[in-house]
Protein backbone atom coordinates (compact mmCIF):
# COMPACT_ATOMS: atom_id res chain seq x y z
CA UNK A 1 0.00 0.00 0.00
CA UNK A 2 1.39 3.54 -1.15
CA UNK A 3 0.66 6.95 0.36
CA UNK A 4 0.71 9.96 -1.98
CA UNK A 5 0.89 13.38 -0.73
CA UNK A 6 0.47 16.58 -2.49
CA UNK A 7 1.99 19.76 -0.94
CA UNK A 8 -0.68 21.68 1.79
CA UNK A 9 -1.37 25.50 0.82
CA UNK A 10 -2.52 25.49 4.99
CA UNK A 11 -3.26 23.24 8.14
CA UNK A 12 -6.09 23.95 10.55
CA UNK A 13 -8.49 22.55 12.50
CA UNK A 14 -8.54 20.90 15.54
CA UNK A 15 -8.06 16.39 16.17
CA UNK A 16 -7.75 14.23 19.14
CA UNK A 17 -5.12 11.83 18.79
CA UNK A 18 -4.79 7.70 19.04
CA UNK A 19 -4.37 6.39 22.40
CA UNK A 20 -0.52 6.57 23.78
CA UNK A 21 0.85 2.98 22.26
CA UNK A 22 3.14 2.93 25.36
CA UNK A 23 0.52 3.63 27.89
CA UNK A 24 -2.15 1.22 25.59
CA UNK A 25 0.19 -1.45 26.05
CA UNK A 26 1.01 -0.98 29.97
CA UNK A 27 -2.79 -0.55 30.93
CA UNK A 28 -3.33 -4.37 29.15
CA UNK A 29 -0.92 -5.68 30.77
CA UNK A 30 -1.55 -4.80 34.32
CA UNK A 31 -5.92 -5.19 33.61
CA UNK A 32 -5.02 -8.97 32.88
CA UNK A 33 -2.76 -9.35 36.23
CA UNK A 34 -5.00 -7.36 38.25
CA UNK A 35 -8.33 -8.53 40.37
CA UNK A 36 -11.42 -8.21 38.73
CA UNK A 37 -12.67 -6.12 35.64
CA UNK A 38 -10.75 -3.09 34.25
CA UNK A 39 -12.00 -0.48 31.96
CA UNK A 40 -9.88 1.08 29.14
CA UNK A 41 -10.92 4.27 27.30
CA UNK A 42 -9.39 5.81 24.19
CA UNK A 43 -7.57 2.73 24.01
CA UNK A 44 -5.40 2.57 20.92
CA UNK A 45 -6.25 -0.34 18.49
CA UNK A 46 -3.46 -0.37 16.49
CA UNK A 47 -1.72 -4.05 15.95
CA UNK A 48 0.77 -3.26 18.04
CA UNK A 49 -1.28 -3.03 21.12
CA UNK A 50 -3.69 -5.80 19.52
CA UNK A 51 -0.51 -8.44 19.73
CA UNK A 52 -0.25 -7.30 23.37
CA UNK A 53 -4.11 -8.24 23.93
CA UNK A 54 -3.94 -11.55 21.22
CA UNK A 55 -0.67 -12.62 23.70
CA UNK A 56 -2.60 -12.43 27.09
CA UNK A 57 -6.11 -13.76 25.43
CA UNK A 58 -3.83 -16.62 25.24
CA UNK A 59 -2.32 -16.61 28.65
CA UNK A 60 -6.41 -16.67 29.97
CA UNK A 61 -6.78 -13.44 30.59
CA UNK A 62 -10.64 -12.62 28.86
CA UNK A 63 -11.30 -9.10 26.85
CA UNK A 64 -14.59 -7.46 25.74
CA UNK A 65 -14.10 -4.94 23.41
CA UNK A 66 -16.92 -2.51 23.80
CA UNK A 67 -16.11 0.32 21.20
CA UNK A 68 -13.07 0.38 18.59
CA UNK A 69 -10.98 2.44 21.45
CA UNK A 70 -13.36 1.01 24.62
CA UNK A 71 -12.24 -2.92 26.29
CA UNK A 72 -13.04 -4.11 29.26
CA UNK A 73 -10.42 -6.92 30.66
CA UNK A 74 -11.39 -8.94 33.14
CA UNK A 75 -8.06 -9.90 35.13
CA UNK A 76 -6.52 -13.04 36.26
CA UNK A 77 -4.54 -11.75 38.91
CA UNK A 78 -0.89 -12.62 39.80
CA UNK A 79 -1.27 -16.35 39.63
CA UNK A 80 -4.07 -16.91 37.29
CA UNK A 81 -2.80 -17.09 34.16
CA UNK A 82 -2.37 -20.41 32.37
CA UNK A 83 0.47 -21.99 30.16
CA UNK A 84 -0.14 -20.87 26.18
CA UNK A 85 -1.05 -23.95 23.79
CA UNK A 86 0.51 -22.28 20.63
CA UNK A 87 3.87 -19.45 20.62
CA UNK A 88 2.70 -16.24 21.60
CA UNK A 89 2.87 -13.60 18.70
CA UNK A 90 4.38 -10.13 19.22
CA UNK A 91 4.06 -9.39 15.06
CA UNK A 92 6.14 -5.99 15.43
CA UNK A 93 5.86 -5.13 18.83
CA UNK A 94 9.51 -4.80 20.70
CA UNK A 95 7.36 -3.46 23.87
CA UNK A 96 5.43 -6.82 23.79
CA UNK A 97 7.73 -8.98 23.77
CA UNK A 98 10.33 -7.38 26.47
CA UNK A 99 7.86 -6.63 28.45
CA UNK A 100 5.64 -9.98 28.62
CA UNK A 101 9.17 -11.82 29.23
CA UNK A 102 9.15 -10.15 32.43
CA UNK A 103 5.78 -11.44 33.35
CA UNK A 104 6.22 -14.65 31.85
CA UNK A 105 9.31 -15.07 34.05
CA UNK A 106 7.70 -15.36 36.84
CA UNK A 107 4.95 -17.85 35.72
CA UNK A 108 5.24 -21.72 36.83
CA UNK A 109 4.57 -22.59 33.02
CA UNK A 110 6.64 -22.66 29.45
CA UNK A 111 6.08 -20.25 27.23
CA UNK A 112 7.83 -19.38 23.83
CA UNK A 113 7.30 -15.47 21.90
CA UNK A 114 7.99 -14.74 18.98
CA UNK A 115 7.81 -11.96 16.37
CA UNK A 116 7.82 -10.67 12.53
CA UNK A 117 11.28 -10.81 10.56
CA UNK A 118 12.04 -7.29 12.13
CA UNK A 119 11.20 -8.23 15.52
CA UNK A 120 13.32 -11.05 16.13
CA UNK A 121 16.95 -9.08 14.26
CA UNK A 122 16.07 -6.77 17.48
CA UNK A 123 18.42 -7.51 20.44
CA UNK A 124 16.61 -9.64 23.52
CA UNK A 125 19.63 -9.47 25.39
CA UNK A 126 19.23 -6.80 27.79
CA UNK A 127 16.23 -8.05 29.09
CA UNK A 128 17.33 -12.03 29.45
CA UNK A 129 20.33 -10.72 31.34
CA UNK A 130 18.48 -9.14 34.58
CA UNK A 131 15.23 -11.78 34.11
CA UNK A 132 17.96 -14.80 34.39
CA UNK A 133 19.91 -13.11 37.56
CA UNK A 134 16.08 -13.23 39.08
CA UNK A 135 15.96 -17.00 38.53
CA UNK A 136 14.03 -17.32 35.04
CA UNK A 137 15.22 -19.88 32.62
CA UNK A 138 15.30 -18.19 29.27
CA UNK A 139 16.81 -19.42 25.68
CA UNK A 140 16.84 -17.81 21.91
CA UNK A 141 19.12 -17.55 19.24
CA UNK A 142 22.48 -16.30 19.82
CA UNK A 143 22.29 -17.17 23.68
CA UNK A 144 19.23 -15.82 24.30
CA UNK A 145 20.42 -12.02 22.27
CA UNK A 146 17.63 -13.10 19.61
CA UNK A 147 13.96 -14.06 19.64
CA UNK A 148 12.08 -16.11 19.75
CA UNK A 149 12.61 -16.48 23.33
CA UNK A 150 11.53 -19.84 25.25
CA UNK A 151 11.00 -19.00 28.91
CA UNK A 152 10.31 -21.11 31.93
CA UNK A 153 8.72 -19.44 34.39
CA UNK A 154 10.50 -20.00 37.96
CA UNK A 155 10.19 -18.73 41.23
CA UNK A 156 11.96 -15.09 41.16
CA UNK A 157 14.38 -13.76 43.72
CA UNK A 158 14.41 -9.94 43.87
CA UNK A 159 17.49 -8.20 42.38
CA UNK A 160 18.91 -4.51 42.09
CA UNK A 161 20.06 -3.91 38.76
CA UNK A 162 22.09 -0.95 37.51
CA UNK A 163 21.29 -0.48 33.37
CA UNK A 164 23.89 -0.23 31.12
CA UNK A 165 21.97 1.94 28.62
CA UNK A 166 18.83 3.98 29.50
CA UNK A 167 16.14 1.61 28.45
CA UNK A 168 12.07 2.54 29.60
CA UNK A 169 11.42 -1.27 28.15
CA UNK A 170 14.59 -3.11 30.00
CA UNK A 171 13.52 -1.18 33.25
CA UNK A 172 9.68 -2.57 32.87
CA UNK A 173 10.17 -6.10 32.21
CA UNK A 174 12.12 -6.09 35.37
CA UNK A 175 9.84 -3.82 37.46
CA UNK A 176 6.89 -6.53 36.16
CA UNK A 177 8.93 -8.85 36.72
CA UNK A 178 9.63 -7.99 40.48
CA UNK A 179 5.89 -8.25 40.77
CA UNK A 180 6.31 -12.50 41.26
CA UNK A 181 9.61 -11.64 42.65
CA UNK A 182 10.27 -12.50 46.95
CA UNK A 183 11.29 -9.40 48.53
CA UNK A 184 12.54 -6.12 46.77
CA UNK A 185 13.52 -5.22 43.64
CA UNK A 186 14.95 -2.11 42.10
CA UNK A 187 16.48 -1.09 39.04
CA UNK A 188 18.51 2.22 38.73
CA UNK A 189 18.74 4.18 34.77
CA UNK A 190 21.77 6.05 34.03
CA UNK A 191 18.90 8.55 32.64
CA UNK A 192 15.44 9.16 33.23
CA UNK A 193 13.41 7.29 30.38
CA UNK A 194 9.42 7.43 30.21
CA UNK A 195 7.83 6.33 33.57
CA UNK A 196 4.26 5.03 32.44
CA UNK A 197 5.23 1.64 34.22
CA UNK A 198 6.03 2.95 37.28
CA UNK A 199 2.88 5.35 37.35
CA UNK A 200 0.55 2.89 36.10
CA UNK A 201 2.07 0.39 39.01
CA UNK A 202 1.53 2.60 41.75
CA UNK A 203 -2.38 3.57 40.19
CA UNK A 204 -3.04 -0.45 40.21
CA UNK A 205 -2.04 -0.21 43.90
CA UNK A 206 1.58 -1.91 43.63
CA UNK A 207 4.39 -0.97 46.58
CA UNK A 208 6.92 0.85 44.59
CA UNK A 209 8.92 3.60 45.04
CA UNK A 210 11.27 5.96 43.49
CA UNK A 211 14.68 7.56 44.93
CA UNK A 212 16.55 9.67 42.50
CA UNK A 213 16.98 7.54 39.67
CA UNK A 214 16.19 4.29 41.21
CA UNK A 215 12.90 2.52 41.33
CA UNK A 216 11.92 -0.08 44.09
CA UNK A 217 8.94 -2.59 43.51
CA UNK A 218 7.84 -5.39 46.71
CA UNK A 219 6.68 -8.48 45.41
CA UNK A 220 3.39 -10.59 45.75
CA UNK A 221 1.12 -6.95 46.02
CA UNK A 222 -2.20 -7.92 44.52
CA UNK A 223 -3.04 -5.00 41.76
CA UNK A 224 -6.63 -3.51 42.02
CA UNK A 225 -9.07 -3.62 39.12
CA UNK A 226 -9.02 0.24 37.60
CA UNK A 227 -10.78 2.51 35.34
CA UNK A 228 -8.06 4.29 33.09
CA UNK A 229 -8.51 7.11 30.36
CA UNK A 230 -5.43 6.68 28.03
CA UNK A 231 -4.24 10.17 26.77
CA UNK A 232 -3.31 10.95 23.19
CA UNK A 233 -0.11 9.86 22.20
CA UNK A 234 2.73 12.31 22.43
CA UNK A 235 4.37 10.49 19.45
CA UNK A 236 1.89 10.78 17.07
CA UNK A 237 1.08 14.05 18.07
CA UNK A 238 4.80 15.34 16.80
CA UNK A 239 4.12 14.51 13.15
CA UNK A 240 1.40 17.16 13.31
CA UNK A 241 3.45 19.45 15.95
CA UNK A 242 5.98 19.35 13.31
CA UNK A 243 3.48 19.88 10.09
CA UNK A 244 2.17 22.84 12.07
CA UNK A 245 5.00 24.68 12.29
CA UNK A 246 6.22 23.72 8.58
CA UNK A 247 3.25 24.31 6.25
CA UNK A 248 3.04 28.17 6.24
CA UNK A 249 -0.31 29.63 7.52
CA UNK A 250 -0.84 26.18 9.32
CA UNK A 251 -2.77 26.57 12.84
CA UNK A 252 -3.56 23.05 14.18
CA UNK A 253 -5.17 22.33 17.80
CA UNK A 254 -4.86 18.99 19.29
CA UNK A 255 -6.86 17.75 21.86
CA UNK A 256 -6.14 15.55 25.09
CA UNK A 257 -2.45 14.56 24.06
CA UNK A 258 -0.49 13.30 27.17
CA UNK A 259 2.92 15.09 28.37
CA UNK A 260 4.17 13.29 30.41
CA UNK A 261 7.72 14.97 31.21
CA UNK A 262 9.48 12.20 30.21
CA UNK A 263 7.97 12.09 26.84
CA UNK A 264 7.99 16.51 26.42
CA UNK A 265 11.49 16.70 24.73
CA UNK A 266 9.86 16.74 21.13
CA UNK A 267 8.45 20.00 23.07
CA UNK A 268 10.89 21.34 23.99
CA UNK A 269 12.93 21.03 21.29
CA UNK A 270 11.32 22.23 18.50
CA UNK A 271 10.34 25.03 20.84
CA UNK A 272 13.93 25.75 20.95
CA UNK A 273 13.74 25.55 17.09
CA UNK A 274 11.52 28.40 17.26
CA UNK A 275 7.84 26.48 17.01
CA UNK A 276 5.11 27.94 18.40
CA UNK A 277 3.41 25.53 20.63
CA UNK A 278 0.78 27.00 22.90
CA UNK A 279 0.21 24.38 25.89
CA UNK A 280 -3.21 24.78 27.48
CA UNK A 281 -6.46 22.39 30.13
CA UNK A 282 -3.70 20.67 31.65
CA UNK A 283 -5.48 17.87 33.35
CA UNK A 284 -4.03 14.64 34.77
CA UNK A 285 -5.75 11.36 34.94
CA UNK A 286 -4.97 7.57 36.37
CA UNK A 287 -1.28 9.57 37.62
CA UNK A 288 -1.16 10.81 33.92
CA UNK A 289 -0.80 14.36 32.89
CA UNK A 290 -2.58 15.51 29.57
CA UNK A 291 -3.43 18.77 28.03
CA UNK A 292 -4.59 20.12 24.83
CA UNK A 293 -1.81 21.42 22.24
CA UNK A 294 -2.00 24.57 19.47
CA UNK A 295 0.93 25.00 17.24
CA UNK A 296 1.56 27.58 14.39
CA UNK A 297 3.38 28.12 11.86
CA UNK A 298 6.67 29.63 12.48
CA UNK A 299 10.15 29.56 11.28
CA UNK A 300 12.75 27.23 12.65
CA UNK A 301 16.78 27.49 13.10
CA UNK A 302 18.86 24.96 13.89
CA UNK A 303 19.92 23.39 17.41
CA UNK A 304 22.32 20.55 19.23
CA UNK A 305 20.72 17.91 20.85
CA UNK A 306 21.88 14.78 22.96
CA UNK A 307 22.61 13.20 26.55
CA UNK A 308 20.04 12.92 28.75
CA UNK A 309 17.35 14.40 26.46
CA UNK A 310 17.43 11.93 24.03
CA UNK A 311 15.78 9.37 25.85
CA UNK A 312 12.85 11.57 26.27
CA UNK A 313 12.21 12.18 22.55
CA UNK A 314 14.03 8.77 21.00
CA UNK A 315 10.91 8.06 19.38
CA UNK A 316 10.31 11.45 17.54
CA UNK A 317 14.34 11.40 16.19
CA UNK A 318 13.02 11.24 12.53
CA UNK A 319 10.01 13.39 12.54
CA UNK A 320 12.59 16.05 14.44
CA UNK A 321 14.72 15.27 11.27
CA UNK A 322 11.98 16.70 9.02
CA UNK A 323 11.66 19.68 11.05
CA UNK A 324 15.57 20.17 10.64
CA UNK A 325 15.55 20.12 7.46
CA UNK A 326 13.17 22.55 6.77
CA UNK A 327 14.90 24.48 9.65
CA UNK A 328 18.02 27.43 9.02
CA UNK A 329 21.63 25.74 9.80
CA UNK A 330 22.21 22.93 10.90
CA UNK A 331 20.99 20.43 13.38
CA UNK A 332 23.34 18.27 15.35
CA UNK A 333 21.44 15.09 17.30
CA UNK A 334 24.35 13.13 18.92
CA UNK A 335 24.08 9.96 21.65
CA UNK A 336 21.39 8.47 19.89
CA UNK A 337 22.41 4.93 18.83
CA UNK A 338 19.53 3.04 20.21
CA UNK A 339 17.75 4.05 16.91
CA UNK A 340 20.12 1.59 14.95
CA UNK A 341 18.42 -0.97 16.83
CA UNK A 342 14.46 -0.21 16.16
CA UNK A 343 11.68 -1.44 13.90
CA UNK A 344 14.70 -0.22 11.05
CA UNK A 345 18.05 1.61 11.20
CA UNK A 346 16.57 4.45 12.25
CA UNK A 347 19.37 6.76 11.48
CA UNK A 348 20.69 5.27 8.43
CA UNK A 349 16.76 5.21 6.80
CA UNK A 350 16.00 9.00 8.43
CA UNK A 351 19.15 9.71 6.35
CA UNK A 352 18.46 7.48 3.01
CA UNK A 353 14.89 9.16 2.31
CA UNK A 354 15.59 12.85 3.52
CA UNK A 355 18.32 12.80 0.89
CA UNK A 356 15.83 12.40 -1.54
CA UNK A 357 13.91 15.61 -0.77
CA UNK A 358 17.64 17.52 -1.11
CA UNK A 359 18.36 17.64 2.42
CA UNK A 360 22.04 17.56 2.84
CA UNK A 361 22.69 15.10 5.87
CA UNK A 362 25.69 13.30 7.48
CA UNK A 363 25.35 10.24 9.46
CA UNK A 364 27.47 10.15 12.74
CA UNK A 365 27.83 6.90 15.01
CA UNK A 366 25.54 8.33 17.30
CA UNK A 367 23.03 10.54 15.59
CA UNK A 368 23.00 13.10 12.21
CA UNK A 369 23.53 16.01 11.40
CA UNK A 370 21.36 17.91 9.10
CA UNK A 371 22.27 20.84 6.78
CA UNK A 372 18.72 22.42 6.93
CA UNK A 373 18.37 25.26 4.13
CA UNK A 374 15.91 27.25 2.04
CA UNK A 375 12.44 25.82 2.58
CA UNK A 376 11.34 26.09 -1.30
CA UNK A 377 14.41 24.23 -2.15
CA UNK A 378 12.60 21.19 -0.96
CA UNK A 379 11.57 19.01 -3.64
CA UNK A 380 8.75 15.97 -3.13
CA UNK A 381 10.37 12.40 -3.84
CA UNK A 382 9.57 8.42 -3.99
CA UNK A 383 10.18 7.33 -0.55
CA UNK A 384 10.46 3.90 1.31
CA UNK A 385 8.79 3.46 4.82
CA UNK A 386 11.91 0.27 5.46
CA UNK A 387 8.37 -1.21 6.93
CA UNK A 388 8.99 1.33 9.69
CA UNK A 389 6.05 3.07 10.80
CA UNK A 390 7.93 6.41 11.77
CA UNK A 391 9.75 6.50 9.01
CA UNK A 392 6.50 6.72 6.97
CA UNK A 393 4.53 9.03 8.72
CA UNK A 394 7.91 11.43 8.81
CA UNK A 395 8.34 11.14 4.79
CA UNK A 396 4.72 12.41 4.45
CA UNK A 397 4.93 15.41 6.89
CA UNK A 398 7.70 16.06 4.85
CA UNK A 399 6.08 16.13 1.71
CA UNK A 400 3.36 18.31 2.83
CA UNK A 401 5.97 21.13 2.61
CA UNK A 402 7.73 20.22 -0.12
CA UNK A 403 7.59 20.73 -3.84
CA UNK A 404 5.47 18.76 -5.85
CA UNK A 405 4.16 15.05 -5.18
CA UNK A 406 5.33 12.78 -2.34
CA UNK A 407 4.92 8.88 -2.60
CA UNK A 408 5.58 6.72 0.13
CA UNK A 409 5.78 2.87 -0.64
CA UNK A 410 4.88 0.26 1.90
CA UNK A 411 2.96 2.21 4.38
CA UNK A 412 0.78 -0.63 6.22
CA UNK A 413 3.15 -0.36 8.59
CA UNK A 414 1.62 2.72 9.97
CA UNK A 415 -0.93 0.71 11.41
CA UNK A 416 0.67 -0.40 14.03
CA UNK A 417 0.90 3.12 15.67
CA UNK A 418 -1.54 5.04 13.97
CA UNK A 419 -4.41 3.45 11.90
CA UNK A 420 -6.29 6.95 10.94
CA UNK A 421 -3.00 9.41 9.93
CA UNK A 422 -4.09 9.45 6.57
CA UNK A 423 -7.63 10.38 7.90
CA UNK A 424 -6.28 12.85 10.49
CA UNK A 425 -4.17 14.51 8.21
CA UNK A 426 -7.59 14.89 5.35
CA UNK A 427 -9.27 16.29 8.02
CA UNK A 428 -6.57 19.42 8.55
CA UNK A 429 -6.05 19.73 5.01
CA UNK A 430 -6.69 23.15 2.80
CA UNK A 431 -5.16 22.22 -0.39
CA UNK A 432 -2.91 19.35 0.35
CA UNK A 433 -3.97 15.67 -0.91
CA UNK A 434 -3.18 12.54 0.90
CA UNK A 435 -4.40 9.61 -0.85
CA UNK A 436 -3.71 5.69 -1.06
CA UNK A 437 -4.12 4.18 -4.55
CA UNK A 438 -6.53 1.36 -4.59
């Protein structure tokens, strides 16, 4: 399936956003260990939460899906859930499958996930490290660095555990995993990464606690039922952050999106940039801050970006790309290796396809730097989405600014994240033309 996009002669309107896919996939997880029925609203059904809910329907935990964003899950609690019969599916979904091996490590059965091609050339080994120093007997390809992953459950011993590399899914799959674990354990992150485990933990009623940059769980806490409203996701709200502030005369409201401080670097960044991003009806819900977000267009210059930020906007690296290169100067992102290691080489594809719209870029170890210029010079292209959902969506914000007609090939990846952006962005249009050719 191809996307074409024409250029946009405006933006405006106001749109809600999907459901955070981090927070969609937490909120599963801890309904099917919790007591009792839990409630999701503006749930986000996109496949990659869907193999999170097709995993646990497995494991016995039951789901009634009440509206396309609405499920009710009625929980198993801590020991209810039963061996698998078949090898549990993550399709895409890194966050499913590191995060399930930490409750599966606890569980007196055998289990075995899996994943797509993509999934299983992504590296398992940080988690099977700290999960096997609890007690869990775990085995994959390359010594347990590769999926699929065959765990047997055992009876875990709590550990502390200093990560090597800032990781919000490494730290979870332990922190779920200290759930089954006897006595205390705590996990300390050279940098602050998203917290929606920890805050959704503590709203389902587990013991944990957090001391500077360390974060202590007790074992054998039976989690309450909840009701939770999931905010708009931060991440999908950057591609239209950044079209706002791109696409002159562009002046886009979006409703409900979460901000959660350790997902607001995309803010603050391309607030640095120069964007103008109004943030107003801050709320917070289930230990969740949301608000509603306006941005404008508005001219952009160049910035450096890197250490401890970058694990609080790792996710929005390529749209933040797009906004450098319609940006003046250059843009230097540095300490951001992780991306070699997501659904695609995140760097070396950001690079590959931005090159095609004229953007003069140079790839570093650690990040890029991009050689942003005249915003006319711009000039639409045939791009690749490397099966990589971000990468798609970032090629088409990009063409909305650019001269003449954008195609992007192989774009049913955007699914996973975001099944209505082509929708979303017809509904903002004046002038521009997204459309996928039958």
């Amino acid at each position: 399936m191809d996307l074409k996009i024409t250029p946009a002669k405006n933006l405006s309107g106001t749109i809600s956003m999907p459901g955070d896919k981090s927070i969609s996939h937490r909120a599963v997880m801890l309904g099917a260990l919790a007591h009792g029925v839990t409630c999701l609203e503006n749930f986000l059904p996109g496949e990659d939460c869907l193999s999170t809910v097709k995993c646990l329907s497995a494991l016995g935990a039951k789901f009634i899906t009440a509206a396309k964003d609405k499920i009710y899950i009625h929980g198993q609690g801590l020991t209810g859930l039963t061996e698998p019969f078949e090898v549990l599916d993550a399709g895409n979904s890194g966050t499913t499958l590191r995060l399930l091996s930490g409750i599966l490590a606890g569980q007196p059965f055998f289990s075995t996930l899996t994943g797509d091609a993509s999934l299983c050339r992504r590296p398992m080994g940080r988690v099977v490290k700290p999960l096997t120093q609890m007690g869990a007997k775990i085995w994959g390809r390359q010594d347990g660095n590769y999926p699929p992953l065959a765990i047997r459950g055992e009876k875990l011993k709590g550990i502390h555990y200093d990560l090597p590399v800032a990781s919000a899914q490494v730290k979870s799959a332990i922190l779920l995993a200290g759930l089954f674990a006897a006595g205390k354990t705590s996990v300390t992150e050279p940098a602050p990464t998203r917290d929606h485990t920890e805050r959704m933990l503590k709203f389902f009623e587990a013991k944990i606690y957090l001391t500077n940059n360390t974060i202590q769980i007790e074992g054998g806490r039976l989690l309450g039922p909840k009701n939770i409203y999931i905010p708009g996701d931060i991440s999908a709200a950057a591609f239209f952050l950044v079209a706002g502030t791109i696409v002159p005369g562009a002046d886009i409201t979006l409703t409900k999106v979460g901000i959660n401080p350790t997902r607001t670097g995309i803010i603050e960044v391309l607030k640095k940039m120069g964007a103008d991003i109004t943030i107003f009806n801050q709320q917070e819900l289930n230990n969740e801050p949301f608000a509603d977000l306006r941005v404008k267009a508005a001219p952009l210059k160049g910035v450096s970006i890197g250490g401890k930020l970058i694990p609080r906007l790792i996710d929005e690296i390529p749209i933040l790309a797009v906004a450098a290169a319609y940006a003046q100067g250059d843009t230097v992102i540095r300490d951001a290796a992780e991306l070699k290691v997501k659904e695609s080489n995140r760097l070396a594809t950001v690079a590959e396809e931005l090159r095609k719209f004229g953007t003069k870029m140079t790839e570093l170890a650690d990040g890029l730097i991009i050689r942003g210029g005249e915003r006319d010079a711009l000039q639409g292209a045939e791009c690749f989405s490397h099966k990589d959902h971000r990468i798609a969506m970032a090629m088409a914000v990009a063409g909305l600014a650019a001269q003449g007609q954008t195609l992007i090939k192989d774009t049913e990846c955007i699914a996973t994240s975001f099944p209505d952006f082509e929708q979303a962005l017809n509904t903002l249009r004046v002038g521009a033309y997204c459309h996928t050719p039958l």
